[in-house]
N, C-alpha and C. Protein backbone atom coordinates (compact mmCIF):
# COMPACT_ATOMS: atom_id res chain seq x y z
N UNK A 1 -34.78 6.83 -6.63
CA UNK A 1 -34.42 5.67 -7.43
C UNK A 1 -33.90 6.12 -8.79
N UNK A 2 -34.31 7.44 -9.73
CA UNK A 2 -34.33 7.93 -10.75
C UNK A 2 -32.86 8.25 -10.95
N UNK A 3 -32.54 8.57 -9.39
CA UNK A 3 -31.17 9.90 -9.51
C UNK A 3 -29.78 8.67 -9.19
N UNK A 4 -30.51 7.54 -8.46
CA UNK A 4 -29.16 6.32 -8.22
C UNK A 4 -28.87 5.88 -9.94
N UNK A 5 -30.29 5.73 -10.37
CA UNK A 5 -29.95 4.93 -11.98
C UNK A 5 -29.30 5.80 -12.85
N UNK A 6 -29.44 7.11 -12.52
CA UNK A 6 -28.52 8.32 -13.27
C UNK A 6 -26.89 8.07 -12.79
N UNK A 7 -27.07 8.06 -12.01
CA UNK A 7 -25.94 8.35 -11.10
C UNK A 7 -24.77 7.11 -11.86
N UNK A 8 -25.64 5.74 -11.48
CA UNK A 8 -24.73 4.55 -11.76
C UNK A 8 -24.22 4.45 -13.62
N UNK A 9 -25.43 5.16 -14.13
CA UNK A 9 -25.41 5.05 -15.99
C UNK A 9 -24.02 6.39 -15.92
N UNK A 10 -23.65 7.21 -15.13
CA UNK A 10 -22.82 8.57 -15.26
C UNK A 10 -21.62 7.81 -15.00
N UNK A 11 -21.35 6.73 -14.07
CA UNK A 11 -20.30 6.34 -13.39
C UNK A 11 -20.02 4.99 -14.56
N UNK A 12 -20.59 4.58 -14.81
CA UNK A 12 -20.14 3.71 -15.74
C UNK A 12 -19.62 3.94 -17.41
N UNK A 13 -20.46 5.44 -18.04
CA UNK A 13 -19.90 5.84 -18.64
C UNK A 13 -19.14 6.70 -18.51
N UNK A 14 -18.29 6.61 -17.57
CA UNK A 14 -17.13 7.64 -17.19
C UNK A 14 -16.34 6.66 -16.87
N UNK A 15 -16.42 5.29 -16.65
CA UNK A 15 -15.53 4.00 -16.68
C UNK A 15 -14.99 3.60 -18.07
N UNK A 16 -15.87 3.49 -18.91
CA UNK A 16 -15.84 3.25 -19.94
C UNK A 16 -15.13 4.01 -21.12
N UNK A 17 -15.00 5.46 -21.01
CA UNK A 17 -14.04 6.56 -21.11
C UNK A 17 -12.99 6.43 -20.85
N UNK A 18 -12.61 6.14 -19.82
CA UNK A 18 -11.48 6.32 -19.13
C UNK A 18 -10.69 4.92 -19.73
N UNK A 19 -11.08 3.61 -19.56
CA UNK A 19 -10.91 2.37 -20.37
C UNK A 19 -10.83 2.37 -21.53
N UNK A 20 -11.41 2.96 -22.08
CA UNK A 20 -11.00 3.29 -23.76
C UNK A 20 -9.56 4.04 -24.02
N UNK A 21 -9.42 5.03 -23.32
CA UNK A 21 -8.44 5.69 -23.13
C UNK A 21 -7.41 5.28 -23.34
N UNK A 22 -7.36 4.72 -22.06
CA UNK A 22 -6.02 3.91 -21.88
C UNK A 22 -5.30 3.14 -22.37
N UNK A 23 -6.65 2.40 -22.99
CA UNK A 23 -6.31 1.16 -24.20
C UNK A 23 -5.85 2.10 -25.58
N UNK A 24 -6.14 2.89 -25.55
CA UNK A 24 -5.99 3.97 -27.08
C UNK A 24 -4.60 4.11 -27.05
N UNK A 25 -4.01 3.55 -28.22
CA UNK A 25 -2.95 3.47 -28.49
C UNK A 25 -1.85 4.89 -28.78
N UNK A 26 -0.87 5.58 -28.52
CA UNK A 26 -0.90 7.07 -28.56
C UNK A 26 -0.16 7.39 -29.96
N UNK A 27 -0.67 8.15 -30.39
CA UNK A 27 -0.41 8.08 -31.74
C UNK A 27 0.86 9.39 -32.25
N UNK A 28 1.96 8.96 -32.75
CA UNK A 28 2.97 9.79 -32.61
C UNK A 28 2.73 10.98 -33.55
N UNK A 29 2.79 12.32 -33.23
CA UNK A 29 2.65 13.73 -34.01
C UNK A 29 3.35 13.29 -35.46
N UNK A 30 3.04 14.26 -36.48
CA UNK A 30 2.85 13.87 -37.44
C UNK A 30 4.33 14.99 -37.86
N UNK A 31 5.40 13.78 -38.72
CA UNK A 31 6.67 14.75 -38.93
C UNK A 31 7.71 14.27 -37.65
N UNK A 32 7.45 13.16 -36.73
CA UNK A 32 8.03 13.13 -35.88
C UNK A 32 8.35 11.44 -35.92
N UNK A 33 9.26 10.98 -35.61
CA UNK A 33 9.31 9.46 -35.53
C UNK A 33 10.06 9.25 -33.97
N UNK A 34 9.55 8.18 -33.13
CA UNK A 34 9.85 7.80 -31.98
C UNK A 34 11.14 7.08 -32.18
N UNK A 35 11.62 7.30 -31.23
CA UNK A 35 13.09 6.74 -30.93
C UNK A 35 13.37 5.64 -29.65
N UNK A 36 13.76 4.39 -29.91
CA UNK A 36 13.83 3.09 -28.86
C UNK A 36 15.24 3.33 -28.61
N UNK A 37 15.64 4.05 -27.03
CA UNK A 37 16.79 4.02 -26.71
C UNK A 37 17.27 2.75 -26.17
N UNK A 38 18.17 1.70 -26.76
CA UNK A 38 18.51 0.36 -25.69
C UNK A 38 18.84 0.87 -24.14
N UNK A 39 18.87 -0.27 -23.71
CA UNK A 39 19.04 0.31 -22.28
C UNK A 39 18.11 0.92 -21.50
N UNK A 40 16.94 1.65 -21.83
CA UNK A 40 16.69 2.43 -20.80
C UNK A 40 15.30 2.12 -21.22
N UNK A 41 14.28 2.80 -20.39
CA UNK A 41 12.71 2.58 -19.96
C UNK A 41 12.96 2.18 -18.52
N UNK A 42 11.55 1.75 -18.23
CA UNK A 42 10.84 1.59 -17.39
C UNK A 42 11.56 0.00 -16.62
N UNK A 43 12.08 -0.70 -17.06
CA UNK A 43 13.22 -1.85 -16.86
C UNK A 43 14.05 -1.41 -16.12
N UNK A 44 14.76 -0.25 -16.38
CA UNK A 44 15.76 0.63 -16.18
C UNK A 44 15.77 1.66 -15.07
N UNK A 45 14.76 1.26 -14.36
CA UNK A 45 14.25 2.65 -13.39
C UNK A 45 15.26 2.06 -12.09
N UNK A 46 15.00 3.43 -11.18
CA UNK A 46 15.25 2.61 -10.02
C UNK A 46 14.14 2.59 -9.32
N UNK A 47 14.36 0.94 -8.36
CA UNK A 47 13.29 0.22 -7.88
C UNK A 47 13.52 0.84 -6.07
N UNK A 48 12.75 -0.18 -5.83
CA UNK A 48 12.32 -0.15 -4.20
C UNK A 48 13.48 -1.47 -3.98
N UNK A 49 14.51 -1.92 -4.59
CA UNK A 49 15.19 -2.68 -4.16
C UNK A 49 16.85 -2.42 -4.84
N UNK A 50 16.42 -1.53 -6.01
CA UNK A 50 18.14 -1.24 -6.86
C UNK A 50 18.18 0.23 -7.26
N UNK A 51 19.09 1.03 -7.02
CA UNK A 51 19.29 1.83 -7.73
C UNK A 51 20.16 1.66 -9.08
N UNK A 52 18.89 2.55 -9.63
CA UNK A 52 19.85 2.29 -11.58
C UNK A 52 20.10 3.16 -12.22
N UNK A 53 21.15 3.17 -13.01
CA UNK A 53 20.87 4.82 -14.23
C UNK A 53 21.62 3.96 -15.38
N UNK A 54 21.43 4.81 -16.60
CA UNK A 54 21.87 4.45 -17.47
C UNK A 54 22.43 6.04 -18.68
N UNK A 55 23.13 4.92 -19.16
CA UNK A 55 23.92 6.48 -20.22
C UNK A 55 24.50 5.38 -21.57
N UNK A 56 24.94 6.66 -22.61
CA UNK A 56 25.33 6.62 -23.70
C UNK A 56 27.06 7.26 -23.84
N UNK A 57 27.67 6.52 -24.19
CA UNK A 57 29.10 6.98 -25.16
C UNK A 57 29.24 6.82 -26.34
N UNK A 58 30.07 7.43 -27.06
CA UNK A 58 30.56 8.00 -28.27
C UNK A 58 31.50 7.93 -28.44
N UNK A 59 32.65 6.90 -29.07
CA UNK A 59 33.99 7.51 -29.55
C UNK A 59 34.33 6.89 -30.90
N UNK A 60 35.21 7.50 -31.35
CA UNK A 60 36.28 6.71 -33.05
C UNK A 60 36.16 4.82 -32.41
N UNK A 61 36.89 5.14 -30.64
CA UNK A 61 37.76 3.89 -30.45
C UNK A 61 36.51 3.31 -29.44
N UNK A 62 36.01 1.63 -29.93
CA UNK A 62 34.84 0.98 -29.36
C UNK A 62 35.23 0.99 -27.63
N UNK A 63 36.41 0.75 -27.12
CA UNK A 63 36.88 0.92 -25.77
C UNK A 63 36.49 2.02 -25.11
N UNK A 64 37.09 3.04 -25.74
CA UNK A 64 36.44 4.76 -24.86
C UNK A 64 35.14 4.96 -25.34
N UNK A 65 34.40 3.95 -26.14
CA UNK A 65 32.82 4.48 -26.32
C UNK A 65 31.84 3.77 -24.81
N UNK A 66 33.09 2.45 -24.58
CA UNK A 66 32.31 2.02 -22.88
C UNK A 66 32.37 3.00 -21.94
N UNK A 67 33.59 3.52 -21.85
CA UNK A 67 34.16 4.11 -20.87
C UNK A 67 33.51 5.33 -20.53
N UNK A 68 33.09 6.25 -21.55
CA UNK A 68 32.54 7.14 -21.51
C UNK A 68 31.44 6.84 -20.86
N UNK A 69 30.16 5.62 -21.77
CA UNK A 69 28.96 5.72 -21.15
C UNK A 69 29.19 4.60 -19.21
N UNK A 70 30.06 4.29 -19.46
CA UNK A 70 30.12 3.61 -17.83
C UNK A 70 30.38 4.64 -17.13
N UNK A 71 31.36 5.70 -17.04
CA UNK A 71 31.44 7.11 -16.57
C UNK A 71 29.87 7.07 -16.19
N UNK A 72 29.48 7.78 -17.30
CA UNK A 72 28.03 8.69 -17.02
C UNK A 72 27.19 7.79 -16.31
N UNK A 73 27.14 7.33 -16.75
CA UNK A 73 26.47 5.93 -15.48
C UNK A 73 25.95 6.14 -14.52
N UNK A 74 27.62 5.97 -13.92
CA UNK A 74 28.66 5.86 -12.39
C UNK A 74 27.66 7.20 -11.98
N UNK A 75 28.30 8.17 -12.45
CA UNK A 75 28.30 9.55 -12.07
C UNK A 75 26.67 9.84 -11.59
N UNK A 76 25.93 9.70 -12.70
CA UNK A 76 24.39 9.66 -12.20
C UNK A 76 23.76 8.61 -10.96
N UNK A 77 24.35 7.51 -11.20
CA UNK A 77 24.20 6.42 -9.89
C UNK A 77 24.60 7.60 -8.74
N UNK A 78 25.62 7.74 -8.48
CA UNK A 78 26.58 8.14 -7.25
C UNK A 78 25.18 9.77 -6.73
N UNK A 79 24.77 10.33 -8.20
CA UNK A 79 24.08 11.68 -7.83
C UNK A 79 22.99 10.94 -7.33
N UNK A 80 22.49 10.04 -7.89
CA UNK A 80 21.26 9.65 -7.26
C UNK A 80 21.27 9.17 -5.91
N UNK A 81 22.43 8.48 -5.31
CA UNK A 81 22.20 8.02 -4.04
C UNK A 81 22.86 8.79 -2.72
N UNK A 82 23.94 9.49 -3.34
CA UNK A 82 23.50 10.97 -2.25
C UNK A 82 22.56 11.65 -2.28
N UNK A 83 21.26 11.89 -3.14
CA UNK A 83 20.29 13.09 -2.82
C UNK A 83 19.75 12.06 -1.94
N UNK A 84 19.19 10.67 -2.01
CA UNK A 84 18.44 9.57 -1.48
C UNK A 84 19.32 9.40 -0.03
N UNK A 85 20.18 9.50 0.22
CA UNK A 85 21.10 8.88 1.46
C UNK A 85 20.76 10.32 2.18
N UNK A 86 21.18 11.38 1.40
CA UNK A 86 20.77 12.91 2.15
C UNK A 86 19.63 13.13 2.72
N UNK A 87 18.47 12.54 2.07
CA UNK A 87 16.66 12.70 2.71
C UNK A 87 17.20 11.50 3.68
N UNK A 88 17.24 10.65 3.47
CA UNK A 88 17.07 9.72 4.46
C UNK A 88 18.04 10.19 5.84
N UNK A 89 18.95 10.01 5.49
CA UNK A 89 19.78 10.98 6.57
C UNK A 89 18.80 12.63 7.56
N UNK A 90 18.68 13.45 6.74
CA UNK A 90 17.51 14.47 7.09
C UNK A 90 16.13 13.99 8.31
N UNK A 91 15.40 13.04 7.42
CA UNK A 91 14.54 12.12 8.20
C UNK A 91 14.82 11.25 9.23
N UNK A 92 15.93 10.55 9.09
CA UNK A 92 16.39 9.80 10.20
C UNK A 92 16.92 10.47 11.54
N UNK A 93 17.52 11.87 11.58
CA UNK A 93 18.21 12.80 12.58
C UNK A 93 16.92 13.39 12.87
N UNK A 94 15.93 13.79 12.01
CA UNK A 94 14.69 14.38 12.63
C UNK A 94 14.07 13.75 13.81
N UNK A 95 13.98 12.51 13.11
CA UNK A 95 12.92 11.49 13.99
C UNK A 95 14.36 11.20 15.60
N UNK A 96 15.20 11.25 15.47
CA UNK A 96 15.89 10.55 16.41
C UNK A 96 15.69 12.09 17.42
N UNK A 97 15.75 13.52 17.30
CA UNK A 97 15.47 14.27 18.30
C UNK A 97 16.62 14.49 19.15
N UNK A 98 17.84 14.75 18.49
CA UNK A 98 18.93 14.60 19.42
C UNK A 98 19.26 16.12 20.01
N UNK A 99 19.96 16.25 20.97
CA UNK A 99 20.93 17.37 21.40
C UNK A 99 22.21 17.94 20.01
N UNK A 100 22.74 16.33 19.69
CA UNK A 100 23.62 16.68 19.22
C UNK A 100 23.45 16.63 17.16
N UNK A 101 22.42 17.27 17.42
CA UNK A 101 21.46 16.79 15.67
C UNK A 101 22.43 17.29 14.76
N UNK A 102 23.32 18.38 14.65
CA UNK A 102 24.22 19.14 13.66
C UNK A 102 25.16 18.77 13.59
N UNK A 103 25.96 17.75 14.70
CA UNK A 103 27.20 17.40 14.43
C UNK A 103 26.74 15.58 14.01
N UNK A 104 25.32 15.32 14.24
CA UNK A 104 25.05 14.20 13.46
C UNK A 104 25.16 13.88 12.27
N UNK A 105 24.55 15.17 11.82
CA UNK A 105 24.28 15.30 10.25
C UNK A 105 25.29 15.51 9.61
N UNK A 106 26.82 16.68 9.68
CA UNK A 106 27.55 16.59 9.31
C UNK A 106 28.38 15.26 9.29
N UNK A 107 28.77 14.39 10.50
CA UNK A 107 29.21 13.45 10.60
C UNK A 107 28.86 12.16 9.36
N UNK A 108 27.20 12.39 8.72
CA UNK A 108 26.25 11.56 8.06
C UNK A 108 26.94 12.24 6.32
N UNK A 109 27.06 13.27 6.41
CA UNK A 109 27.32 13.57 5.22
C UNK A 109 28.75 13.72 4.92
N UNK A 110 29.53 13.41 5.89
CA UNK A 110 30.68 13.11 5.33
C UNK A 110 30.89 11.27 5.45
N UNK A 111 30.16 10.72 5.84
CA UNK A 111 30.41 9.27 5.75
C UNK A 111 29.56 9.05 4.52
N UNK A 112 28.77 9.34 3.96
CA UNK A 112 27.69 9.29 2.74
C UNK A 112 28.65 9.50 1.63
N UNK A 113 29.43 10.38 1.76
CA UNK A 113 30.70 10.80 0.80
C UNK A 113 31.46 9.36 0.32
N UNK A 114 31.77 8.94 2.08
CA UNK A 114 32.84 7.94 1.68
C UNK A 114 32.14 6.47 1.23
N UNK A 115 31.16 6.19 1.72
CA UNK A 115 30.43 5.00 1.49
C UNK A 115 30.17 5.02 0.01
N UNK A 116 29.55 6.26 -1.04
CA UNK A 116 29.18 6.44 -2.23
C UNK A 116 30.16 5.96 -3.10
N UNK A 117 31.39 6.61 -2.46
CA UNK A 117 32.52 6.20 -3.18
C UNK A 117 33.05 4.77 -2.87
N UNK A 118 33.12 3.99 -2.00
CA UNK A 118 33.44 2.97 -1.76
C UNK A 118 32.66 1.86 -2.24
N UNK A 119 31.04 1.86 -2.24
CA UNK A 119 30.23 1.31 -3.02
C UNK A 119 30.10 1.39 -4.43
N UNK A 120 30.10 1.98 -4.74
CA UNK A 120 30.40 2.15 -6.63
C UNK A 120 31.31 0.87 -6.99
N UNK A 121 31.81 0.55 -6.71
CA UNK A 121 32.77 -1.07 -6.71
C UNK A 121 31.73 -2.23 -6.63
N UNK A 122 30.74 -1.76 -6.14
CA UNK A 122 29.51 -3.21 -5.86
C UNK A 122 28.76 -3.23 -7.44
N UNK A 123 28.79 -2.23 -7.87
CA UNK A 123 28.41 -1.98 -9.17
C UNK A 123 28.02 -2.94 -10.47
N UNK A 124 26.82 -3.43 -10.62
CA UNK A 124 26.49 -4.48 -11.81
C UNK A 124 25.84 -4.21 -13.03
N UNK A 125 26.48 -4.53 -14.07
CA UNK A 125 25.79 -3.87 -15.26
C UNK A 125 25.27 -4.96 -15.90
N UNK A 126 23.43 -4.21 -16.24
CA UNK A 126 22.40 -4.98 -16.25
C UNK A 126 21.80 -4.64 -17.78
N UNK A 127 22.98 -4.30 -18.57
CA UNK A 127 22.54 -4.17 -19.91
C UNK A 127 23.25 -3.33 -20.14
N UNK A 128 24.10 -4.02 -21.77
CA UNK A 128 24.98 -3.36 -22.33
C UNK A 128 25.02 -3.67 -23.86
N UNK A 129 24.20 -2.45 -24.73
CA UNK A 129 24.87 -2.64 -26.31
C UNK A 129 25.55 -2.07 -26.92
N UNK A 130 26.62 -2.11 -27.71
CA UNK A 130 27.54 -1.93 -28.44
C UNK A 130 27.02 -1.12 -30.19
N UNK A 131 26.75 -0.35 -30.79
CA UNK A 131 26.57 -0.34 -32.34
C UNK A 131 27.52 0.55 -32.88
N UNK A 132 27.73 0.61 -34.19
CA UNK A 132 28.73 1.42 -34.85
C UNK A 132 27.61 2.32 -35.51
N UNK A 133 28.37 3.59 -35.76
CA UNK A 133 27.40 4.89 -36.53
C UNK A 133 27.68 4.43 -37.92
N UNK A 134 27.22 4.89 -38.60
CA UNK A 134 26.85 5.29 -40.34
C UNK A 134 28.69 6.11 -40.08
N UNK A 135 29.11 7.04 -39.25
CA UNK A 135 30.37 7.67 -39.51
C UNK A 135 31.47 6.73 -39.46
N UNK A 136 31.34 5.38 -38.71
CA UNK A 136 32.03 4.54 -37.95
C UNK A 136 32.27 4.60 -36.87
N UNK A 137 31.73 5.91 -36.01
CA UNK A 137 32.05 5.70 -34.46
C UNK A 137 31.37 4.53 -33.81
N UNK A 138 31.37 4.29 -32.30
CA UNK A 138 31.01 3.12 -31.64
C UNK A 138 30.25 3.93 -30.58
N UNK A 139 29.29 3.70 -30.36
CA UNK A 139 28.15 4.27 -29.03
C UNK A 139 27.56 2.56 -28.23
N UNK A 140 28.04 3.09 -27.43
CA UNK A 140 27.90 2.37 -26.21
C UNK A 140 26.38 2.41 -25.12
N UNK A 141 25.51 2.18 -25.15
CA UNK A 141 24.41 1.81 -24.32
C UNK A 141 24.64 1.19 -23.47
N UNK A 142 24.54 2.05 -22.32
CA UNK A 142 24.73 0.94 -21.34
C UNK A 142 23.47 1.55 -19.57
N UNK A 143 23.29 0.26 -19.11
CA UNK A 143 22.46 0.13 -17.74
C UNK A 143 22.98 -0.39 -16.89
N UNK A 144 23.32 0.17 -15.50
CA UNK A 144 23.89 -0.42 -14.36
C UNK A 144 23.13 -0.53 -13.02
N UNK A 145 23.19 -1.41 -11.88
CA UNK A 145 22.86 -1.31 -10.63
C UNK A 145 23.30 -1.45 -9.44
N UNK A 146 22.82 -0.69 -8.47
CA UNK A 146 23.08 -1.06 -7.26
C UNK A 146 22.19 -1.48 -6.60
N UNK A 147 22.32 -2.58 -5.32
CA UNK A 147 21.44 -3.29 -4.61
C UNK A 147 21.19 -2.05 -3.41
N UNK A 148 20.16 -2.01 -3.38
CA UNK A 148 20.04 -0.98 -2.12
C UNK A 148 20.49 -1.84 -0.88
N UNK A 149 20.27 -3.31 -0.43
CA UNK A 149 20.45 -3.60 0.56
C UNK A 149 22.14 -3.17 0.62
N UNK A 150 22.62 -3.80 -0.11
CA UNK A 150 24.16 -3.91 -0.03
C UNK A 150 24.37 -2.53 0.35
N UNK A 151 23.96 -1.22 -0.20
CA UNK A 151 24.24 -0.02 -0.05
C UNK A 151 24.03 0.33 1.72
N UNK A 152 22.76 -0.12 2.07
CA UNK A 152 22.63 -0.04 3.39
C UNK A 152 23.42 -0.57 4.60
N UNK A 153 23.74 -2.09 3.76
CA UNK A 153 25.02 -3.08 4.48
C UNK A 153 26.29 -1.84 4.89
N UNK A 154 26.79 -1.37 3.78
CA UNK A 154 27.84 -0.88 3.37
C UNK A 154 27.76 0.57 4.88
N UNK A 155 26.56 1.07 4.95
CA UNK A 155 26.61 2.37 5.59
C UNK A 155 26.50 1.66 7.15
N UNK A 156 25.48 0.55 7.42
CA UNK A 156 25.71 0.18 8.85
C UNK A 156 26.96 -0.22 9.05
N UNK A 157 27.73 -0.80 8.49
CA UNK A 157 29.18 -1.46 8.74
C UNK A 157 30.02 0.03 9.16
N UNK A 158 29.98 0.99 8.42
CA UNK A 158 30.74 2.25 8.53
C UNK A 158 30.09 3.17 9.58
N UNK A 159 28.78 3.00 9.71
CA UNK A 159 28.29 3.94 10.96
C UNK A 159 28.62 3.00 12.36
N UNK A 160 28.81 1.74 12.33
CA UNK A 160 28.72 0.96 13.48
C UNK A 160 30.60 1.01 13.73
N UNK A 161 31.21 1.52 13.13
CA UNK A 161 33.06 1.74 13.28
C UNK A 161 32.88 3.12 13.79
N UNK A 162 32.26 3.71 13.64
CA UNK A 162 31.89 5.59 14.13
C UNK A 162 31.52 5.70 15.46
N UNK A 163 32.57 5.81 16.19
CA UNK A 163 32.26 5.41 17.98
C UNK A 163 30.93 7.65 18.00
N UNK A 164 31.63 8.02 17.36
CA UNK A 164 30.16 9.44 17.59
C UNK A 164 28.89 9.05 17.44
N UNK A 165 29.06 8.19 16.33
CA UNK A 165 27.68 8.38 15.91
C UNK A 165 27.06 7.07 15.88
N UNK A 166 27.90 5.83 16.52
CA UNK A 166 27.27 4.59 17.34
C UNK A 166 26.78 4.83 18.35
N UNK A 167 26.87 5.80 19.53
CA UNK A 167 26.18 6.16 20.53
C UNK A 167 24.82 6.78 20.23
N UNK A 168 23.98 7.00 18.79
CA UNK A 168 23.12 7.55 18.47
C UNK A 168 22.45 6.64 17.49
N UNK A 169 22.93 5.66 17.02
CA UNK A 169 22.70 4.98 15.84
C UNK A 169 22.25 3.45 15.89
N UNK A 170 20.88 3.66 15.33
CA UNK A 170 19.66 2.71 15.46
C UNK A 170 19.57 1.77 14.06
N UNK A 171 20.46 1.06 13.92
CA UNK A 171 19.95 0.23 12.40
C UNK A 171 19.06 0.13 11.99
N UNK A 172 17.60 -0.48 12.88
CA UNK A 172 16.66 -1.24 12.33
C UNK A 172 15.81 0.49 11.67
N UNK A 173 16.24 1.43 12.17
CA UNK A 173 15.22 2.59 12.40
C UNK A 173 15.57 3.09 10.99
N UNK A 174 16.96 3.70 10.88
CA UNK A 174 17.80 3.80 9.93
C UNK A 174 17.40 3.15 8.62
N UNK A 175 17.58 1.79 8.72
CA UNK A 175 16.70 0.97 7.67
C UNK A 175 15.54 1.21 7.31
N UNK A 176 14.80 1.35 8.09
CA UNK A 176 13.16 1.17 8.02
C UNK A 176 13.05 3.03 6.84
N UNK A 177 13.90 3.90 7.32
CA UNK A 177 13.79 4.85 6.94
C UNK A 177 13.96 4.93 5.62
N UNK A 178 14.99 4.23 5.01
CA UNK A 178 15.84 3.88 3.91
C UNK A 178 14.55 3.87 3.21
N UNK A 179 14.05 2.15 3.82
CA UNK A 179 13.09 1.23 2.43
C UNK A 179 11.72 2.55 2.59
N UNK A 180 11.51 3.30 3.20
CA UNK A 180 10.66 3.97 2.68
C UNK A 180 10.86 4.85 2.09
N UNK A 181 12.25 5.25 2.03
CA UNK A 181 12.48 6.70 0.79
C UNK A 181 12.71 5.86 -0.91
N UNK A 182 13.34 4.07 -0.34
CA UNK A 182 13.48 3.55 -1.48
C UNK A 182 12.10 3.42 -2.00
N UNK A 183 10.87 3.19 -1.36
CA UNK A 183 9.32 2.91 -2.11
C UNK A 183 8.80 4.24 -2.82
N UNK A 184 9.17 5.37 -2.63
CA UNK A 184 9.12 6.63 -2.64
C UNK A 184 9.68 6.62 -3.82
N UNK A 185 10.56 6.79 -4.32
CA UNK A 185 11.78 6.74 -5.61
C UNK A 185 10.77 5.31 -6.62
N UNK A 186 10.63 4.62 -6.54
CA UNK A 186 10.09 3.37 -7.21
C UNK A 186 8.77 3.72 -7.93
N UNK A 187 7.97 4.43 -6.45
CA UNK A 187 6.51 4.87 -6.98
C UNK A 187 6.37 6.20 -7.86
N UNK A 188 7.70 6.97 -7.61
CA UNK A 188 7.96 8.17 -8.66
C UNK A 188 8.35 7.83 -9.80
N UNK A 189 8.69 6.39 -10.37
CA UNK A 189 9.17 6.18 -11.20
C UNK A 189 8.12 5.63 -12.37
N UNK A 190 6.96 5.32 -11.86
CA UNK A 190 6.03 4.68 -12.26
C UNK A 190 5.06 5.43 -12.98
């Protein structure tokens, strides 16, 4: 009875620790001041339903200060959903067990190519600020997304025109594979 009432007084002040903690506000090093980038945090992530990235431009002229950060954007979007289309792709040819698994995969990564690029057009920007420097340049903040469904839309429509790789190709499976690399990415983000 001695060692439960120990036990429960150990576990509760090790609750209570840990709750304090958390609530403890973090206090920034000393000589250092925090910086609120617009655009970006935890708002900004990508989800289990959008892929997002966000970037910054710089120019004299407020036009090429969009352009720049919509570039970088783009560019990080597009990196992010080939490494994500690549695992899923990987996983999806695993699980399917084919004869013809190498000319699957190539076939997958050259349609991943074209879909990346063709989707980037679905593209919605979900936060955008504008400020001028102290020099007068113009920096551009900006956040964009993609709908993962649409992205998925986009690859069944193009794998289901692929008479190779329609004879092998399982939507619902395909999908199912997707939303779990998308929960994967969401919960890493957290």
């Amino acid at each position: 009875m001695k060692q439960l009432f120990r036990l429960s007084y150990v576990v509760v002040a090790v609750a209570a620790i840990l709750f304090a903690g958390c609530k403890a506000k973090q206090k920034t090093p000393d000589g250092e001041k925090e910086v609120t980038v617009p655009c970006s945090g935890p708002d900004f992530f990508t989800s289990d339903k959008a892929f997002r990235s966000n970037s910054i431009g710089e120019s004299m002229d407020q036009v090429t200060s969009k352009k720049k950060a919509l570039t970088n954007a783009r560019n990080e979007l597009a990196q992010s959903i080939q490494t994500t289309v690549k695992t899923v792709t990987d996983n999806y040819t695993n699980s399917r067990s084919m004869n013809r698994k190498e000319e699957l995969e190539q076939r997958f990564e050259q349609l991943n190519r074209e879909v990346v690029e063709q989707t980037l057009s679905g593209v919605r920007t979900i936060c955008e600020k504008l400020v001028q420097t102290k020099d007068g340049n113009y920096k551009t903040y900006i956040a964009i997304e993609l709908s993962a469904d649409a992205l998925v839309k986009q690859y069944n429509e193009r794998l289901s025109k692929d008479d190779r790789l329609k004879i092998d190709y399982d939507y619902e499976k395909f999908k199912d594979t997707f939303d779990k690399e998308m929960q994967k990415r969401a919960q890493g983000n957290n």
